[in-house]
Structures are given as structure tokens and as C-alpha cells.
N, C-alpha and C. Protein backbone atom coordinates (compact mmCIF):
# COMPACT_ATOMS: atom_id res chain seq x y z
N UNK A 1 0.85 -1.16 0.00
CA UNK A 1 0.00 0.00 0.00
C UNK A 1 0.90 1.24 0.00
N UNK A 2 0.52 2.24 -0.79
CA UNK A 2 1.41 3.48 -0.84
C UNK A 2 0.96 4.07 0.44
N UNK A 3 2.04 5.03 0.84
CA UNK A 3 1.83 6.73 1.79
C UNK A 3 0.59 7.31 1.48
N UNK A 4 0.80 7.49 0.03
CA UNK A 4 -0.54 8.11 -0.08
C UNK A 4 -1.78 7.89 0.48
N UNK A 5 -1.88 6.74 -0.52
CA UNK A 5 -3.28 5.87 0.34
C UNK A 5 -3.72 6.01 1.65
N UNK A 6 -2.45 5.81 2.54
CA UNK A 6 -2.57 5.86 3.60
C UNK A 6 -2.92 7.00 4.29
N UNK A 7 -2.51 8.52 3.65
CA UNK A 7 -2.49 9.50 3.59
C UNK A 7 -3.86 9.78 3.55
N UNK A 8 -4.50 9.61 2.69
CA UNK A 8 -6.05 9.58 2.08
C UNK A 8 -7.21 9.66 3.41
N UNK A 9 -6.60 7.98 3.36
CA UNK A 9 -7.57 7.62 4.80
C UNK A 9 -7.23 8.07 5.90
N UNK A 10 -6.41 8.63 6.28
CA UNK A 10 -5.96 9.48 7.32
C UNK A 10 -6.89 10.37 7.50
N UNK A 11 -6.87 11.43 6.55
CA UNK A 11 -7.67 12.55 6.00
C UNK A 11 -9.14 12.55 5.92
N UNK A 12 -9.51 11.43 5.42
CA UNK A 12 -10.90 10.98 5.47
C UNK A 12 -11.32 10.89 7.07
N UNK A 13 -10.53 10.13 7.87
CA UNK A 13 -10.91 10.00 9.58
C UNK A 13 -11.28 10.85 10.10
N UNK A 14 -10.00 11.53 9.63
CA UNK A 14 -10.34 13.41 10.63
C UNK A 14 -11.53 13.82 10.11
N UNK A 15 -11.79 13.94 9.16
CA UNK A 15 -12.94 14.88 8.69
C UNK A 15 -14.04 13.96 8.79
N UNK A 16 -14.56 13.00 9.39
CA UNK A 16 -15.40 12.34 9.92
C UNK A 16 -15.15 12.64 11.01
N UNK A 17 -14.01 12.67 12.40
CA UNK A 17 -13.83 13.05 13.31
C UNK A 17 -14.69 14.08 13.76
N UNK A 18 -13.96 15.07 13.00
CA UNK A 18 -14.06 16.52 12.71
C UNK A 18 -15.80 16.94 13.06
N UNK A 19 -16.30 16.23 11.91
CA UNK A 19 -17.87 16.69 11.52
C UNK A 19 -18.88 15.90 12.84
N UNK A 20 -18.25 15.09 13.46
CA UNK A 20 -18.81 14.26 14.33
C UNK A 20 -19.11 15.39 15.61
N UNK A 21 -17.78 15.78 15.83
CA UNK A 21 -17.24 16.25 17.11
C UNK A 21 -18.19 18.26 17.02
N UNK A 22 -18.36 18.54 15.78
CA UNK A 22 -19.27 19.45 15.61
C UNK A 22 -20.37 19.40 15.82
N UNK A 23 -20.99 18.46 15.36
CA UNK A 23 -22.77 18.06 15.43
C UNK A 23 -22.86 17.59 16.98
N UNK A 24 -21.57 17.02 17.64
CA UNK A 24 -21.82 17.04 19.06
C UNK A 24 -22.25 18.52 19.77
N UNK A 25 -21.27 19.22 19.29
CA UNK A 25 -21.20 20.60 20.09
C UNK A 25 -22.34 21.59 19.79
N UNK A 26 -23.17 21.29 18.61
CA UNK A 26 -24.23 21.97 18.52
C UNK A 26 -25.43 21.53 19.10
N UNK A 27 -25.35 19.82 19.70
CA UNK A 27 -26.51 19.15 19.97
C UNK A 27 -26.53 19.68 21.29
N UNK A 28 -24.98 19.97 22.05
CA UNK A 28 -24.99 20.46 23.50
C UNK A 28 -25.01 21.75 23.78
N UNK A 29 -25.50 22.56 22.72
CA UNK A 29 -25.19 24.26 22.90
C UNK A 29 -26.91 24.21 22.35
N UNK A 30 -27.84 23.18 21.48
CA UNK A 30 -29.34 23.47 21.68
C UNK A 30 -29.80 23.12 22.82
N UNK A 31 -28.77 21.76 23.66
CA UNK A 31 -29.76 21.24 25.31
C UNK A 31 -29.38 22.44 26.06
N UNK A 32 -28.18 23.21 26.05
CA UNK A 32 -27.91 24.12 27.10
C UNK A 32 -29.18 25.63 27.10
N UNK A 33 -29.34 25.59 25.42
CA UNK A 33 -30.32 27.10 25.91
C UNK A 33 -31.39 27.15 26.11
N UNK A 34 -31.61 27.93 26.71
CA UNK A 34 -32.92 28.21 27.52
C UNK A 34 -33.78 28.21 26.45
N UNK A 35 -35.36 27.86 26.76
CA UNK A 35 -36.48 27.56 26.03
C UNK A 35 -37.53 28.71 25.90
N UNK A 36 -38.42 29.17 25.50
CA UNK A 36 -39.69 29.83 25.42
C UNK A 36 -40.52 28.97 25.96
N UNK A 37 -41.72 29.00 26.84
CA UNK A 37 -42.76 28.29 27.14
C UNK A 37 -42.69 27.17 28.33
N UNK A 38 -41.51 27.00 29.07
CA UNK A 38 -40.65 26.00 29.84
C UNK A 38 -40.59 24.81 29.14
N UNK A 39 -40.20 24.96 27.62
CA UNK A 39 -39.41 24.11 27.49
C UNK A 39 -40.10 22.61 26.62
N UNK A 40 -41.50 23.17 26.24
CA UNK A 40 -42.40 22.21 25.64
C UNK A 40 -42.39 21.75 24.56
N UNK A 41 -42.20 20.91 23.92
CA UNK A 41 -41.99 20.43 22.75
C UNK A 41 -43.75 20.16 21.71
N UNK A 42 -44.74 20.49 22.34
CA UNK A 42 -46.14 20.52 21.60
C UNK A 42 -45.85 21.35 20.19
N UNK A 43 -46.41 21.61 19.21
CA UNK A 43 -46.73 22.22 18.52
C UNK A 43 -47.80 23.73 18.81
N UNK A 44 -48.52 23.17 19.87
CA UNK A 44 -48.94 24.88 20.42
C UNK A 44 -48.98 25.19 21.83
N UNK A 45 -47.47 25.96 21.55
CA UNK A 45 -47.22 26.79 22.74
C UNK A 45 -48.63 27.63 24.00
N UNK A 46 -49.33 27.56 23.29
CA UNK A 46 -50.12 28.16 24.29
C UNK A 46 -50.68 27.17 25.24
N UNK A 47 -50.50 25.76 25.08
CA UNK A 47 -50.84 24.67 25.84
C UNK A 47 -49.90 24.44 26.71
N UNK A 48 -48.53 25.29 26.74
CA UNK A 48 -47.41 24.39 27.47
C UNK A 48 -46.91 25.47 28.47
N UNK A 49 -46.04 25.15 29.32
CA UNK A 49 -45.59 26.02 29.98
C UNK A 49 -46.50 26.42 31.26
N UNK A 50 -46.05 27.84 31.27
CA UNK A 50 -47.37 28.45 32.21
C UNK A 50 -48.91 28.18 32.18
N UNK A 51 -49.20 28.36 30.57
CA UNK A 51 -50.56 28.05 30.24
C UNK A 51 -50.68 26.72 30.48
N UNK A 52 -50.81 26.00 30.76
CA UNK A 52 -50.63 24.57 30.89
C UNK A 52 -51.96 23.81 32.37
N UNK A 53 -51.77 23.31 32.27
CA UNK A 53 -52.45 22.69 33.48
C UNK A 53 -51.73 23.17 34.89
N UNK A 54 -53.02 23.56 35.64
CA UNK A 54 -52.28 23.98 36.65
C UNK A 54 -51.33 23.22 38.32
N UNK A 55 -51.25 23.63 38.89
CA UNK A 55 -51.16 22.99 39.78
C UNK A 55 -52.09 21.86 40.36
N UNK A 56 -52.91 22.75 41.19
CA UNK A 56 -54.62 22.26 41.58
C UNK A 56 -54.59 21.24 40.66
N UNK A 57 -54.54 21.80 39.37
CA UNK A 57 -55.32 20.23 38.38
C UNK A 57 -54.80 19.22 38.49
N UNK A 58 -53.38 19.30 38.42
CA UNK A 58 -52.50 18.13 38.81
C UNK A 58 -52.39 17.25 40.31
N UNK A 59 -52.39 17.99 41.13
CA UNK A 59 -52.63 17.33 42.15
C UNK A 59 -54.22 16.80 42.59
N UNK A 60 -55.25 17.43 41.64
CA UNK A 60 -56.51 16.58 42.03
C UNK A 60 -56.62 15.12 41.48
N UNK A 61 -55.79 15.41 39.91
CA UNK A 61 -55.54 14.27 39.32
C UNK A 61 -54.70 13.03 39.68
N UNK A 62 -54.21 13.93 40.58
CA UNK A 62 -52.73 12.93 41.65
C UNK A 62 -54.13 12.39 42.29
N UNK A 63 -54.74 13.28 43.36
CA UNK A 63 -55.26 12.74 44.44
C UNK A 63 -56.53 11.26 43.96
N UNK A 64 -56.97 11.69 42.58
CA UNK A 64 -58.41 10.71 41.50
C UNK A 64 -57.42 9.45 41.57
N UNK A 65 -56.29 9.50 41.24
CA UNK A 65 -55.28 8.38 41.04
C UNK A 65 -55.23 7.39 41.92
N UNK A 66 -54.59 8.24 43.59
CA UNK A 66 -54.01 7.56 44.29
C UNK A 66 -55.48 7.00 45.02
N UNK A 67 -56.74 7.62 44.93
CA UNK A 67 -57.89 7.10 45.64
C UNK A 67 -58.74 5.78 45.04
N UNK A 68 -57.91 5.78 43.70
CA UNK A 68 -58.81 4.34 42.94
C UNK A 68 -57.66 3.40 43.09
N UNK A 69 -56.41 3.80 43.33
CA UNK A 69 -55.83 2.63 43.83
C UNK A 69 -55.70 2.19 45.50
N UNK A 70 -55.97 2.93 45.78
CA UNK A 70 -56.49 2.95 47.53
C UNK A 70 -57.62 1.55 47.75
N UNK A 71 -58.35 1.92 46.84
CA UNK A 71 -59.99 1.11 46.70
C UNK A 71 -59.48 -0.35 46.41
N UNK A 72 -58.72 -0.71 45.87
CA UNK A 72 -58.60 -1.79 45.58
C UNK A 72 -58.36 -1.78 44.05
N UNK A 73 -58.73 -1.14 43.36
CA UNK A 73 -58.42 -0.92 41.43
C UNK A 73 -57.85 -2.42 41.14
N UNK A 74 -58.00 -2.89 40.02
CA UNK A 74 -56.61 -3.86 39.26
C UNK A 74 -56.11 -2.45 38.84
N UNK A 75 -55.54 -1.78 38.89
CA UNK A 75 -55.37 -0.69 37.98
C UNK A 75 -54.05 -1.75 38.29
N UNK A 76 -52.84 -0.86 36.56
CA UNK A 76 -51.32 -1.35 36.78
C UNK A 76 -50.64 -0.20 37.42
N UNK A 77 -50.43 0.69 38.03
CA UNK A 77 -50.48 1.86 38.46
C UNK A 77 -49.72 1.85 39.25
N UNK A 78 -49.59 0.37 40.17
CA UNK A 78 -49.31 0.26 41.58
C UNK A 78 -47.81 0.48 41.74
């Protein structure tokens, strides 16, 4: 096998390296910034975030939960 060749694929690595080690650094510079809406991935923002379900709702829905498995439920829940 020539230098060259060898040369080649050398060249080829890095720049697979290279392009790898980029698309890393942009995947960790979109998780690092901050979001609009806290961060919701829906299609409409006005459902997510603040607007969203509130507290109250969530914890009544906690409380509907934990009272049908209280009862006895088959629920899988447990």
C-alpha cells in the first residue's frame, strides 16, 4: 500500500472526526439554551408552559389516582 493511500484515509478520519465532534457541540449548545414556554416540545405553545395545566389540576388528578388505587383498582399503576 502506498503513503498516499494511507495519507487519504488518514484525512478521510479526521474529517469524519471533525464533523462528528461538531454536530456534538451543537446538539450540546441546543440542550444548554434556555427555552420559550418551559421548554415544551407541543406544537402549540399556548398549551405548554405556564398556560398549561395547573397545579390544583394536577394534584386533584394525583389525588383521582391515588384514591382508585387505595380502593382496591386492578389498575397497573401500583
Amino acid at each position: 500500500m502506498s503513503p498516499l493511500a494511507l495519507a487519504l484515509d488518514t484525512w478521510g478520519v479526521l474529517g469524519a472526526v471533525l464533523v462528528a465532534g461538531a454536530y456534538l457541540v451543537l446538539r450540546m449548545a441546543r440542550f444548554a439554551r434556555p427555552r420559550d414556554g418551559g421548554g415544551c416540545a407541543c406544537p402549540s405553545a399556548s398549551a405548554c408552559g405556564g398556560k398549561g395545566p395547573s397545579v390544583a389540576d394536577l394534584r386533584a388528578a394525583a389525588a383521582r389516582g391515588a384514591a382508585r388505587v387505595n380502593r382496591g383498582s386492578t389498575s397497573v399503576a401500583r
